[in-house]
N, C-alpha and C. Protein backbone atom coordinates (compact mmCIF):
# COMPACT_ATOMS: atom_id res chain seq x y z
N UNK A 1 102.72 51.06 -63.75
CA UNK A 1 102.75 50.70 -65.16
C UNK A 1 104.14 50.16 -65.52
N UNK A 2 104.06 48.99 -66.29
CA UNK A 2 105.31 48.66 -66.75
C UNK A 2 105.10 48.73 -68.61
N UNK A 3 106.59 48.84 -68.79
CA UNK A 3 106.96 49.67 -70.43
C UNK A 3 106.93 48.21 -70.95
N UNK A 4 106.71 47.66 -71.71
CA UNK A 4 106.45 46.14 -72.63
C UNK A 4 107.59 46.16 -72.96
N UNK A 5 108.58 46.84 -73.31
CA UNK A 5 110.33 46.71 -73.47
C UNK A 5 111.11 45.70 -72.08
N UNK A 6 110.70 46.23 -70.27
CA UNK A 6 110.63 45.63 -69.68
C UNK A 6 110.38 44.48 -69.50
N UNK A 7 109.39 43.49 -69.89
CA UNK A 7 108.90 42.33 -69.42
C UNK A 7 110.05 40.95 -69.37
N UNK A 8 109.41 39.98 -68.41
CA UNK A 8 110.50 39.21 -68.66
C UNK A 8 109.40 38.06 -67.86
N UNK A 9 110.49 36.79 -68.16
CA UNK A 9 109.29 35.49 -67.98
C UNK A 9 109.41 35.51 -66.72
N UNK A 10 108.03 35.42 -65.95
CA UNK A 10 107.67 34.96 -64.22
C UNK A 10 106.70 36.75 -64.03
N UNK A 11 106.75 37.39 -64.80
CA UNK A 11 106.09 38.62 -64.68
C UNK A 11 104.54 38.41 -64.63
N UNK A 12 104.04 38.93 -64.40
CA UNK A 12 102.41 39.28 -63.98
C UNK A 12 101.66 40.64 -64.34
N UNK A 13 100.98 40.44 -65.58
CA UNK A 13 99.86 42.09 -65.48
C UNK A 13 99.30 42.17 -66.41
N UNK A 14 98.15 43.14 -65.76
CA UNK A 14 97.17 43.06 -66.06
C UNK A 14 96.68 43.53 -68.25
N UNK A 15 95.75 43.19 -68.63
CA UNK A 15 95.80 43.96 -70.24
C UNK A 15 94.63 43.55 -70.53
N UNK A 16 93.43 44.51 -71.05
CA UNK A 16 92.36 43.93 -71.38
C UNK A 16 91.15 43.14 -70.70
N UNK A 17 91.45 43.50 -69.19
CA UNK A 17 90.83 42.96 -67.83
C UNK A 17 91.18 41.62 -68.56
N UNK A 18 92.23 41.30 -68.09
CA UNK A 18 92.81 39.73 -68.04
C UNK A 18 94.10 39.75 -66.97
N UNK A 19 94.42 38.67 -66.60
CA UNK A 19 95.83 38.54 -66.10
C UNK A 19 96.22 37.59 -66.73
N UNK A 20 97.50 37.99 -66.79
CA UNK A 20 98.85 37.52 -67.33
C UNK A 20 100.32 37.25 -66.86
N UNK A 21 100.83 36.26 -67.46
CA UNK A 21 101.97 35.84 -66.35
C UNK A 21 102.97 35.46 -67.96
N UNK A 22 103.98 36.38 -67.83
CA UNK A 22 105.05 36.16 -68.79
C UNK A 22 105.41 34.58 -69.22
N UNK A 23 105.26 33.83 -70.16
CA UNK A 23 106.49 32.73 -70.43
C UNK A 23 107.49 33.27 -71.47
N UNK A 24 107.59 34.04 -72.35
CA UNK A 24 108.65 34.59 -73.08
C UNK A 24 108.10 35.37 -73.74
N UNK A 25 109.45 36.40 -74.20
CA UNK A 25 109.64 37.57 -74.94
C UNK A 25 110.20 37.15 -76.10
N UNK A 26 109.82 37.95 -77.29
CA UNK A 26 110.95 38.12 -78.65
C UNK A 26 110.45 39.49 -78.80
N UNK A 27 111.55 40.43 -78.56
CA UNK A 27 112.22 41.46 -79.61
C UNK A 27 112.31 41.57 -80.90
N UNK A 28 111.54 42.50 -81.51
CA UNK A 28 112.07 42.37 -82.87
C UNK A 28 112.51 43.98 -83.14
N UNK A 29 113.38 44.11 -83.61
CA UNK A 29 113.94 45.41 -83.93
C UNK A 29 114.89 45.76 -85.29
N UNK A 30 114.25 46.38 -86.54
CA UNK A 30 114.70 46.58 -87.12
C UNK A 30 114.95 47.93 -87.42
N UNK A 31 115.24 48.69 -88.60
CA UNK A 31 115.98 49.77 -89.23
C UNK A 31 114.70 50.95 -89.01
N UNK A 32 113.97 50.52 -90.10
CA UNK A 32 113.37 51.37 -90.12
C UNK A 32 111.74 51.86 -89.45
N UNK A 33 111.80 50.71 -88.42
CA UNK A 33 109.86 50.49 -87.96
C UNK A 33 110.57 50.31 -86.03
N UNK A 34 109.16 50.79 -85.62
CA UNK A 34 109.43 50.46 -84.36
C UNK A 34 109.82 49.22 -83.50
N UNK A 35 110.57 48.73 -82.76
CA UNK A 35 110.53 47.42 -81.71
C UNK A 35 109.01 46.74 -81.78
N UNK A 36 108.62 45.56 -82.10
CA UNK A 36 107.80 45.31 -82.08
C UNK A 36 107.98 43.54 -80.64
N UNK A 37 107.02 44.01 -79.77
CA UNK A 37 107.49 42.92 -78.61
C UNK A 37 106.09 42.01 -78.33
N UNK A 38 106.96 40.31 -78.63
CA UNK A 38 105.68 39.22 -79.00
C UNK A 38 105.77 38.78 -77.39
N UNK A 39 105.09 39.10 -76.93
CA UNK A 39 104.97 38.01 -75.58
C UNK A 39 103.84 36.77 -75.71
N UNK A 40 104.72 35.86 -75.11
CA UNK A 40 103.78 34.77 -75.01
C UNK A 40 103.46 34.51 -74.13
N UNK A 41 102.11 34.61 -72.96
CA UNK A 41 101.35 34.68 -71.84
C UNK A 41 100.63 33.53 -71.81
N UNK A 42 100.56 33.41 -70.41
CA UNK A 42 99.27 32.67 -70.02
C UNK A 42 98.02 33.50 -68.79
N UNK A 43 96.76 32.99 -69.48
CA UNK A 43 96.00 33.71 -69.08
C UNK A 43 95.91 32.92 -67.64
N UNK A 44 95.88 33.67 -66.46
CA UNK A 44 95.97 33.13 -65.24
C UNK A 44 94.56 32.93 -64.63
N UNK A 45 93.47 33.67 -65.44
CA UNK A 45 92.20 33.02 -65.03
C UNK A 45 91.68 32.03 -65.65
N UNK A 46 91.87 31.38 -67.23
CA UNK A 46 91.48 30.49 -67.80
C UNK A 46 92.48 29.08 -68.44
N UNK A 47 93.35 29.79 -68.01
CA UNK A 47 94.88 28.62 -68.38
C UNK A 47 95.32 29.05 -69.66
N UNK A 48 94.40 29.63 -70.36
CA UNK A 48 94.60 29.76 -71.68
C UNK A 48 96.46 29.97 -72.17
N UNK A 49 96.88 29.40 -73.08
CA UNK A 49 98.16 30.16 -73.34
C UNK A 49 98.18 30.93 -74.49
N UNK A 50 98.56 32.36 -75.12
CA UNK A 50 98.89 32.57 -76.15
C UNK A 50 99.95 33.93 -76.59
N UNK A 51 99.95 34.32 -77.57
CA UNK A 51 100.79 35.17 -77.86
C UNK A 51 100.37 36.82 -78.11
N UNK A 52 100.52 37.65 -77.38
CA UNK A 52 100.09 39.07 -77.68
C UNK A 52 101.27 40.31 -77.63
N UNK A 53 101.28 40.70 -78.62
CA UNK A 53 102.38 41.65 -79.81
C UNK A 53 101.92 43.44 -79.68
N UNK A 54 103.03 43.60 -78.90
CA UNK A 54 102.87 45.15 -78.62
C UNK A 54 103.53 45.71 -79.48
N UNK A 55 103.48 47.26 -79.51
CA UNK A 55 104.55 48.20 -79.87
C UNK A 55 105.67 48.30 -78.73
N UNK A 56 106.91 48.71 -79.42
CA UNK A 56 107.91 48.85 -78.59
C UNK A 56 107.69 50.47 -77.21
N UNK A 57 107.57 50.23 -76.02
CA UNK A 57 107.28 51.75 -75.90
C UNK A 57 105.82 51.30 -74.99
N UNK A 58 104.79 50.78 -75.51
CA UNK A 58 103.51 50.63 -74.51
C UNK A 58 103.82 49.98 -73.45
N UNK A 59 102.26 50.61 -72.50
CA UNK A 59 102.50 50.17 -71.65
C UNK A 59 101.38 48.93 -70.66
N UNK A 60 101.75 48.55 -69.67
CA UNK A 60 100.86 48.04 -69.26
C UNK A 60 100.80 47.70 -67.55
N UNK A 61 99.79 47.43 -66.78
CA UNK A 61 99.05 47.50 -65.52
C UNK A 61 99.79 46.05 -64.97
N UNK A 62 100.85 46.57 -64.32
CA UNK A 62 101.59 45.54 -63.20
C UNK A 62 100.92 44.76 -62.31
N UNK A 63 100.54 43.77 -62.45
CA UNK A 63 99.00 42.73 -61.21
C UNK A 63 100.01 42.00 -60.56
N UNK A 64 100.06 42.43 -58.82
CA UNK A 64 100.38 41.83 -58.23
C UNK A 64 99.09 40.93 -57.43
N UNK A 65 100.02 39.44 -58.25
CA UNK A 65 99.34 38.20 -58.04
C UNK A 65 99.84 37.64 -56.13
N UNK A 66 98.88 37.38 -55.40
CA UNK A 66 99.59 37.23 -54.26
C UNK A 66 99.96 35.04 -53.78
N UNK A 67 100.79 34.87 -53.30
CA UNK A 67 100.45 33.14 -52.83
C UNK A 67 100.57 33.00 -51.49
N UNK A 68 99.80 32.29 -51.26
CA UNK A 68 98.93 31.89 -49.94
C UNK A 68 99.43 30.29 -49.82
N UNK A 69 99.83 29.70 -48.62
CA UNK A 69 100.70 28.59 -48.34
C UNK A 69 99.41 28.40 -48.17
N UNK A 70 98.85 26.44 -48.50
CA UNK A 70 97.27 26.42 -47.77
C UNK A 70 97.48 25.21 -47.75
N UNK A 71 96.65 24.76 -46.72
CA UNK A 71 96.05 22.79 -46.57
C UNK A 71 94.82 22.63 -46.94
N UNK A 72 94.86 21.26 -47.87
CA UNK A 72 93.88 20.63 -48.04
C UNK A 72 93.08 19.96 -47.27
N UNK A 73 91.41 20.30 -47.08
CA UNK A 73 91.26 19.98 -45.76
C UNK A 73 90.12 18.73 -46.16
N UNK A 74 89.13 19.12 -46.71
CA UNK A 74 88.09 18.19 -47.56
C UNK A 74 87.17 18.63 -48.38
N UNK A 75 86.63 17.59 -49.14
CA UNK A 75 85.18 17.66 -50.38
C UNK A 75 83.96 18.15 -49.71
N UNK A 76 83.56 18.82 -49.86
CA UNK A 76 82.08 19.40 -49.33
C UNK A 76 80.75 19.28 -50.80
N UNK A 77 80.96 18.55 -51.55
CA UNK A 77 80.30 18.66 -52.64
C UNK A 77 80.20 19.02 -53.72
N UNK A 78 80.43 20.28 -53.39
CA UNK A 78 80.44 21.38 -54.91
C UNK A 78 81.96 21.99 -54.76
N UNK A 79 82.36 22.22 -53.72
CA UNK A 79 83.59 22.82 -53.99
C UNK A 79 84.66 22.07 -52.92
N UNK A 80 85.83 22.41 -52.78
CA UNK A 80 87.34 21.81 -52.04
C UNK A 80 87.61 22.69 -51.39
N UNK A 81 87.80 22.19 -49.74
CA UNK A 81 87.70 23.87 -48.81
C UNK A 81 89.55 23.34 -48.32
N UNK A 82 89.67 25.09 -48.28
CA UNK A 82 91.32 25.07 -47.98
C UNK A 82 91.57 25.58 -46.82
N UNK A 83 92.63 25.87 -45.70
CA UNK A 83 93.02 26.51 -44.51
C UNK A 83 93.93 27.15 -44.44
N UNK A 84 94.10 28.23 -44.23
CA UNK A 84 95.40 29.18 -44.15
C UNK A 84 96.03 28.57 -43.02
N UNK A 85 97.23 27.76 -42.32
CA UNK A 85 97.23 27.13 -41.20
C UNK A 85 98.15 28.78 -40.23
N UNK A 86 98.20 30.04 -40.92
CA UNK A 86 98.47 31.24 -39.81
C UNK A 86 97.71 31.54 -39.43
N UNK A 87 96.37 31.63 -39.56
CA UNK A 87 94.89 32.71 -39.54
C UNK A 87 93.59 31.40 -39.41
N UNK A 88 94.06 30.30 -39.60
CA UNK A 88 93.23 29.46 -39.61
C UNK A 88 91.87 29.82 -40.48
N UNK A 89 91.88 30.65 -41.39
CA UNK A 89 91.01 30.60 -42.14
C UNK A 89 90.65 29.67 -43.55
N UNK A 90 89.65 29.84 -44.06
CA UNK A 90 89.20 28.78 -44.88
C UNK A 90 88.39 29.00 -45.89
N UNK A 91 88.88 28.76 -47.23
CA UNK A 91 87.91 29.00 -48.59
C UNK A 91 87.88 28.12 -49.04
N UNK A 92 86.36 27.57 -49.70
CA UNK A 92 86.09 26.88 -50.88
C UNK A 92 86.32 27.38 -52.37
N UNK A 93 87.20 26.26 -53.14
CA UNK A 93 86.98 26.49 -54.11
C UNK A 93 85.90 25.69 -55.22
N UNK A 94 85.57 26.13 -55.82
CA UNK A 94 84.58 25.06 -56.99
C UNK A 94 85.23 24.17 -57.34
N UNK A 95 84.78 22.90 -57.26
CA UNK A 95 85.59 21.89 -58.32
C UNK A 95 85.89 22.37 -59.33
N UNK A 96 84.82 22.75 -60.31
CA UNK A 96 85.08 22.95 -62.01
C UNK A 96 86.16 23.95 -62.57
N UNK A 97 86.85 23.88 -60.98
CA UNK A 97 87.77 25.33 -61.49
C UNK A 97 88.91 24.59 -61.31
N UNK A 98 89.02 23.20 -60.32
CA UNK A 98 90.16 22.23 -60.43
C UNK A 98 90.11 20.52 -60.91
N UNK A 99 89.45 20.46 -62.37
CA UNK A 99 89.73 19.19 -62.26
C UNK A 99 90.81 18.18 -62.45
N UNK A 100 92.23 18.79 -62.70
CA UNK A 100 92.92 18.32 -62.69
C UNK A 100 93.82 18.28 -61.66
N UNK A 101 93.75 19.31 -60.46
CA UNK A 101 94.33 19.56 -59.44
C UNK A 101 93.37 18.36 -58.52
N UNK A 102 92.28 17.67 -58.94
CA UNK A 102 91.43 17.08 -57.63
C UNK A 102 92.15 15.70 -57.93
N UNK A 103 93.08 15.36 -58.90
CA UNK A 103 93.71 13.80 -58.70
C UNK A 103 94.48 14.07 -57.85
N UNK A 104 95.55 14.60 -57.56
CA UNK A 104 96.42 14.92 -56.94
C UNK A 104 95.74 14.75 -55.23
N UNK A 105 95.38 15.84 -55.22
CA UNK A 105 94.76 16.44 -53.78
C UNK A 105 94.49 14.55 -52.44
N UNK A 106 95.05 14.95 -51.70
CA UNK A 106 94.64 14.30 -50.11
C UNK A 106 94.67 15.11 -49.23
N UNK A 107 93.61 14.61 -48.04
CA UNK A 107 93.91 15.46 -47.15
C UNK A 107 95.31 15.41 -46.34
N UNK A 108 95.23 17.03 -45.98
CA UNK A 108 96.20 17.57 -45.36
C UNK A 108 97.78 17.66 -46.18
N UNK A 109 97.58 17.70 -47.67
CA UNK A 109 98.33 18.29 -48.76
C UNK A 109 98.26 19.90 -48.81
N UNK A 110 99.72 20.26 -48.50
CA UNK A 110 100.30 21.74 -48.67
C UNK A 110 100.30 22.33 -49.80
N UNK A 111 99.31 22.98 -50.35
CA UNK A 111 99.10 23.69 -51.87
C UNK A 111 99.36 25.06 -51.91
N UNK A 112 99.73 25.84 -52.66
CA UNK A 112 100.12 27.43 -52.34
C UNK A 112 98.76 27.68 -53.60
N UNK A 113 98.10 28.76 -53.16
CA UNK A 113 96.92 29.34 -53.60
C UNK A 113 97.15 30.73 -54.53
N UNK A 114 97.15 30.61 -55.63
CA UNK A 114 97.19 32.68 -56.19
C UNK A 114 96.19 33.21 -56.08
N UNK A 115 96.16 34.54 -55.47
CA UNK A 115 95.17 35.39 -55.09
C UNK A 115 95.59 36.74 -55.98
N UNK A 116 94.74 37.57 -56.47
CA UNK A 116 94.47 38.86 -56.84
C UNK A 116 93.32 39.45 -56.66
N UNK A 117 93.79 40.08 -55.78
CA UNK A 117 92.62 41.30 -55.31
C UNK A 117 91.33 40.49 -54.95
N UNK A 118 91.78 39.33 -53.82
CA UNK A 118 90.62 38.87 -53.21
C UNK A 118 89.93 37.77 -54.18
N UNK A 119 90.68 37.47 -55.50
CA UNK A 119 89.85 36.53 -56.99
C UNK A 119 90.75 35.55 -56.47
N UNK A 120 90.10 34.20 -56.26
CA UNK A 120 91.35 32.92 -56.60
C UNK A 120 91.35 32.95 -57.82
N UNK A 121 92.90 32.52 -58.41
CA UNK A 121 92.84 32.17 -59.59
C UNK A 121 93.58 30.31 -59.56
N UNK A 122 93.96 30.44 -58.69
CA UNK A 122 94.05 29.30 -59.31
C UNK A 122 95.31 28.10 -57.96
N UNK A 123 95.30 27.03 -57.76
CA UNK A 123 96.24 26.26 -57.01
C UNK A 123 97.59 25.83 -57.42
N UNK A 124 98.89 26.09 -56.75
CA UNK A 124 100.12 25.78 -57.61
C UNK A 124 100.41 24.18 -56.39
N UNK A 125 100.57 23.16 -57.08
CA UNK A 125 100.69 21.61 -56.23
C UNK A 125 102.14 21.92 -56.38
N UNK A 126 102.70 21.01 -55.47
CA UNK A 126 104.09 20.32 -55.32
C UNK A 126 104.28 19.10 -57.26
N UNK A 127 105.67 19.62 -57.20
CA UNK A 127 105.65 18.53 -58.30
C UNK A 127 105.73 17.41 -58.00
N UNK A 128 105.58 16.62 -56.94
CA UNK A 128 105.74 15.42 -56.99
C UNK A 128 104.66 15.12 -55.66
N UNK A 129 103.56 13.87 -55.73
CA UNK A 129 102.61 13.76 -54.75
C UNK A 129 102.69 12.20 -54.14
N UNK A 130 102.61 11.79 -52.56
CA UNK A 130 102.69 10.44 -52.32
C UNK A 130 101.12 10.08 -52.57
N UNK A 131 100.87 9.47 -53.47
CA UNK A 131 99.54 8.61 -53.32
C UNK A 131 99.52 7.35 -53.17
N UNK A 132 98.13 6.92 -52.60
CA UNK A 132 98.15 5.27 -51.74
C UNK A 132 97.20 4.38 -53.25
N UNK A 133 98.41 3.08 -53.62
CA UNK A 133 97.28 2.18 -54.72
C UNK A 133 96.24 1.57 -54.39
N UNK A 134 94.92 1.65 -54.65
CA UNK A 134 94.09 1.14 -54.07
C UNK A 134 93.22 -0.49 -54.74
N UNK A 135 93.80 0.00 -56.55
CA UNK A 135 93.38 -1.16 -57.04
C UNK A 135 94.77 -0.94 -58.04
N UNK A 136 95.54 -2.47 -58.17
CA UNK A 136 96.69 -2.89 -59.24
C UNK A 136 96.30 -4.08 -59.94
N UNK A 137 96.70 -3.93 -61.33
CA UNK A 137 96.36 -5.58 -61.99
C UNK A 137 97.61 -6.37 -61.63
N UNK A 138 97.04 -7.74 -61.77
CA UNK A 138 98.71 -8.42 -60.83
C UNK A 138 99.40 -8.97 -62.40
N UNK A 139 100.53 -9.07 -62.22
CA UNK A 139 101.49 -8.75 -62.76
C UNK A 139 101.88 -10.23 -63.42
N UNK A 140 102.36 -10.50 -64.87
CA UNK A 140 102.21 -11.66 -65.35
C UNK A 140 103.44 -12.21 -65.57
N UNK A 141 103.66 -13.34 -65.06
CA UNK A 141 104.98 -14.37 -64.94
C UNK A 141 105.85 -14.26 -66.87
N UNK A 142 106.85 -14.05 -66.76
CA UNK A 142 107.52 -13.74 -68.38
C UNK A 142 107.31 -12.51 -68.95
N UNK A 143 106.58 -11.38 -68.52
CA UNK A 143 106.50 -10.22 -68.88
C UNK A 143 107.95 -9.30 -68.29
N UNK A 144 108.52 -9.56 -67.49
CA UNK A 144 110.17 -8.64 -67.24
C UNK A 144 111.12 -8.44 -67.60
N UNK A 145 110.64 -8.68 -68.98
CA UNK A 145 112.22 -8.94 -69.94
C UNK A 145 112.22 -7.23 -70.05
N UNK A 146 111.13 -6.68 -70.50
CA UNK A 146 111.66 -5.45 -70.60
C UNK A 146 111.00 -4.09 -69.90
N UNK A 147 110.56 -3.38 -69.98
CA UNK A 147 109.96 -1.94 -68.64
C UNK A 147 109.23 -2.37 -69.14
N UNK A 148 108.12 -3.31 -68.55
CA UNK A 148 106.40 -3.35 -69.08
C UNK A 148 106.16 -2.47 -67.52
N UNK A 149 104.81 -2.40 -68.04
CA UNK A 149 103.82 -1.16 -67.09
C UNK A 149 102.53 -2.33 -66.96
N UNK A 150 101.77 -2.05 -66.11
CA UNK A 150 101.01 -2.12 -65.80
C UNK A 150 99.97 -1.06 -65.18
N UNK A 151 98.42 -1.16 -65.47
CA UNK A 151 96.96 -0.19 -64.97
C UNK A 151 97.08 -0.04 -63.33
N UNK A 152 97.44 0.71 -63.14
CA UNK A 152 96.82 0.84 -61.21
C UNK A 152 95.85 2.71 -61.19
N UNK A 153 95.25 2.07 -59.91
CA UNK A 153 94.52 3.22 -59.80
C UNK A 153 94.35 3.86 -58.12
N UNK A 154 94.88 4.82 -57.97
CA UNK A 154 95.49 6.22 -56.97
C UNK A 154 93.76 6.26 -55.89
N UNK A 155 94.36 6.32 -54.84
CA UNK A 155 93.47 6.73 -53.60
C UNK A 155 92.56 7.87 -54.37
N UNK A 156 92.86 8.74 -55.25
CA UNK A 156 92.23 9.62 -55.48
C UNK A 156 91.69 9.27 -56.78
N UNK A 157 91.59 8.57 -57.22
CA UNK A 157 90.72 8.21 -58.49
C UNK A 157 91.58 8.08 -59.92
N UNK A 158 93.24 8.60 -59.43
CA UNK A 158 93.55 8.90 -60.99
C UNK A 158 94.09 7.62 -61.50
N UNK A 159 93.96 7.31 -62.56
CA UNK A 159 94.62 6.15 -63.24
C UNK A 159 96.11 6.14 -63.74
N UNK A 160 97.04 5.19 -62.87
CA UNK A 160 98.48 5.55 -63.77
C UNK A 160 98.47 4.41 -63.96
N UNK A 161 100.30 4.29 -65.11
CA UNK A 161 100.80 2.94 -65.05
C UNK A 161 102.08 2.89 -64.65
N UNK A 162 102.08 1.55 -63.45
CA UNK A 162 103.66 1.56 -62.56
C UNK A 162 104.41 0.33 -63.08
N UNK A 163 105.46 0.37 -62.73
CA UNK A 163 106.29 -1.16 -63.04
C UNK A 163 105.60 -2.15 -62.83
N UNK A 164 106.00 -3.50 -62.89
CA UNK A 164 105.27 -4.88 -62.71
C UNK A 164 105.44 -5.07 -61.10
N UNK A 165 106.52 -4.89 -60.32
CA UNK A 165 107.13 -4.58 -59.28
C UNK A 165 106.17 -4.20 -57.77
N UNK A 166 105.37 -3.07 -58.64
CA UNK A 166 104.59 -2.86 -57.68
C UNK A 166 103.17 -2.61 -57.43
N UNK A 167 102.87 -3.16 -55.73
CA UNK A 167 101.34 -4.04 -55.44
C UNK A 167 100.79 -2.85 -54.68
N UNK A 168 99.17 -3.78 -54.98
CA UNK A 168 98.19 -2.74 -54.33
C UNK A 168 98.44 -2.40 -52.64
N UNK A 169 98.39 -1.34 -52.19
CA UNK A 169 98.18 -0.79 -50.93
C UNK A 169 99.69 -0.21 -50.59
N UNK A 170 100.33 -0.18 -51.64
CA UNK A 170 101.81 0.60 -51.87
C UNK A 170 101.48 2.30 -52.02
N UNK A 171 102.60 3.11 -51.65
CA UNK A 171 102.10 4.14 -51.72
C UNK A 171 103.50 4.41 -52.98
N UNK A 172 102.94 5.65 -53.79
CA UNK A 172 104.36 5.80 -54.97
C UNK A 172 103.74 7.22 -55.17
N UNK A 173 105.16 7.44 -55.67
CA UNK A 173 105.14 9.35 -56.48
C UNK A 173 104.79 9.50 -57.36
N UNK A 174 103.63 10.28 -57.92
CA UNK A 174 103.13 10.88 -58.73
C UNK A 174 103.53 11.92 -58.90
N UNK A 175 103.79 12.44 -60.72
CA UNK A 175 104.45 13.81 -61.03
C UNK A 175 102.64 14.43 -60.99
N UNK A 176 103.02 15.46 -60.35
CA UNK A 176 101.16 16.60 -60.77
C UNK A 176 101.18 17.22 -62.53
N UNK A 177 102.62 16.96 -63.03
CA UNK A 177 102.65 18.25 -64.49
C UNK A 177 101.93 16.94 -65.13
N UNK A 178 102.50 15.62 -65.18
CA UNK A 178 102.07 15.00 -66.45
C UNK A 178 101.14 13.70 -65.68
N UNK A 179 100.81 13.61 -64.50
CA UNK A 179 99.94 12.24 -64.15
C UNK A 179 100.58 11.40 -64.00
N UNK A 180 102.34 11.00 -64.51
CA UNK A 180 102.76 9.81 -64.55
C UNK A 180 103.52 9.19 -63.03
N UNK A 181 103.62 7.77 -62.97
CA UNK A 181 104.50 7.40 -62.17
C UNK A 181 105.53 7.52 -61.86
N UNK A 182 106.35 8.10 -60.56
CA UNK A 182 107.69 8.70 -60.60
C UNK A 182 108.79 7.73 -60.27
N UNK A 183 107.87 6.85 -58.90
CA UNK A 183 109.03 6.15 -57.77
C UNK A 183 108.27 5.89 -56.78
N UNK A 184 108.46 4.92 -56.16
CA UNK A 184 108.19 4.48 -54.72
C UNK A 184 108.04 5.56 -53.91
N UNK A 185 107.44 5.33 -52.67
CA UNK A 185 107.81 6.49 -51.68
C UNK A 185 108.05 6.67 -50.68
């Protein structure tokens, strides 16, 4: 059990059969009423983010969340199967549980996996991914006066926009937090 006075951001546990993973604390402490402590969480099974306000003094169920180094191996239909490359073992996950993790994803991409008590909850990507352009619009003579962008679209389906600069069958960095174009690669 940990005391809610304790908590601090990167923490993990459990409240209300949920898990939770600290992003910040406020303290409030005045004269005459107890510590009252606002944490703002994210729910680690639904993404959800929000804010839940203890008394100073309660307590709560420490969830050790575990991560698992894993490769991306391939699409099987319904779900994205992964490989532990120590144990050579292998789980599917459901798509509908990653659709924003499936732009990103090629094979044989190193993803670290959170596990609790045998539940995936969820895939942590690298912030930055090499993907191959497969379709670019070509780029128009007098448009370089200033950062124009242009539509291209990622081996994996996702749609960015890159400089005028660069052509289809180029490979470039993709950030995973926001989708956007980073840099060559």
């Amino acid at each position: 059990m940990i005391i809610v006075n304790d908590l601090r951001p990167g923490i993990t546990f459990e409240y209300e059969n949920n898990i939770y993973s600290v992003l910040d604390v406020d303290r409030n402490k005045t004269a005459m009423r107890q510590m009252i402590v606002k944490v703002k969480v994210k729910n680690l099974r639904t993404g959800v983010i929000n804010e839940i306000s203890f008394t100073g003094g309660d307590k709560v169920e420490q969830a050790q969340v575990e991560k698992k180094k894993m490769q991306y191996l391939y699409d099987d239909g319904d779900s994205l199967v992964f490989m532990d490359n120590n144990t050579y073992e292998q789980i599917a996950i459901p798509k509908d549980n990653l659709k924003w993790e499936m732009n990103f994803l090629t094979a044989n991409l190193e993803v670290e996996i959170s596990m609790y008590e045998n539940e995936i909850l969820g895939l942590v990507l690298p912030d930055k991914v090499e993907l191959e352009l497969v379709e670019c619009e070509a780029a128009v003579k007098g448009d370089t006066a200033t950062s124009a962008l242009k539509n291209a679209k990622c081996e994996t389906g996702l749609e960015i926009k890159v400089p005028l600069f660069i052509e289809q069958g180029e490979h470039v960095l993709v950030s995973t937090i926001d989708g956007k174009y980073s840099s060559r690669a």
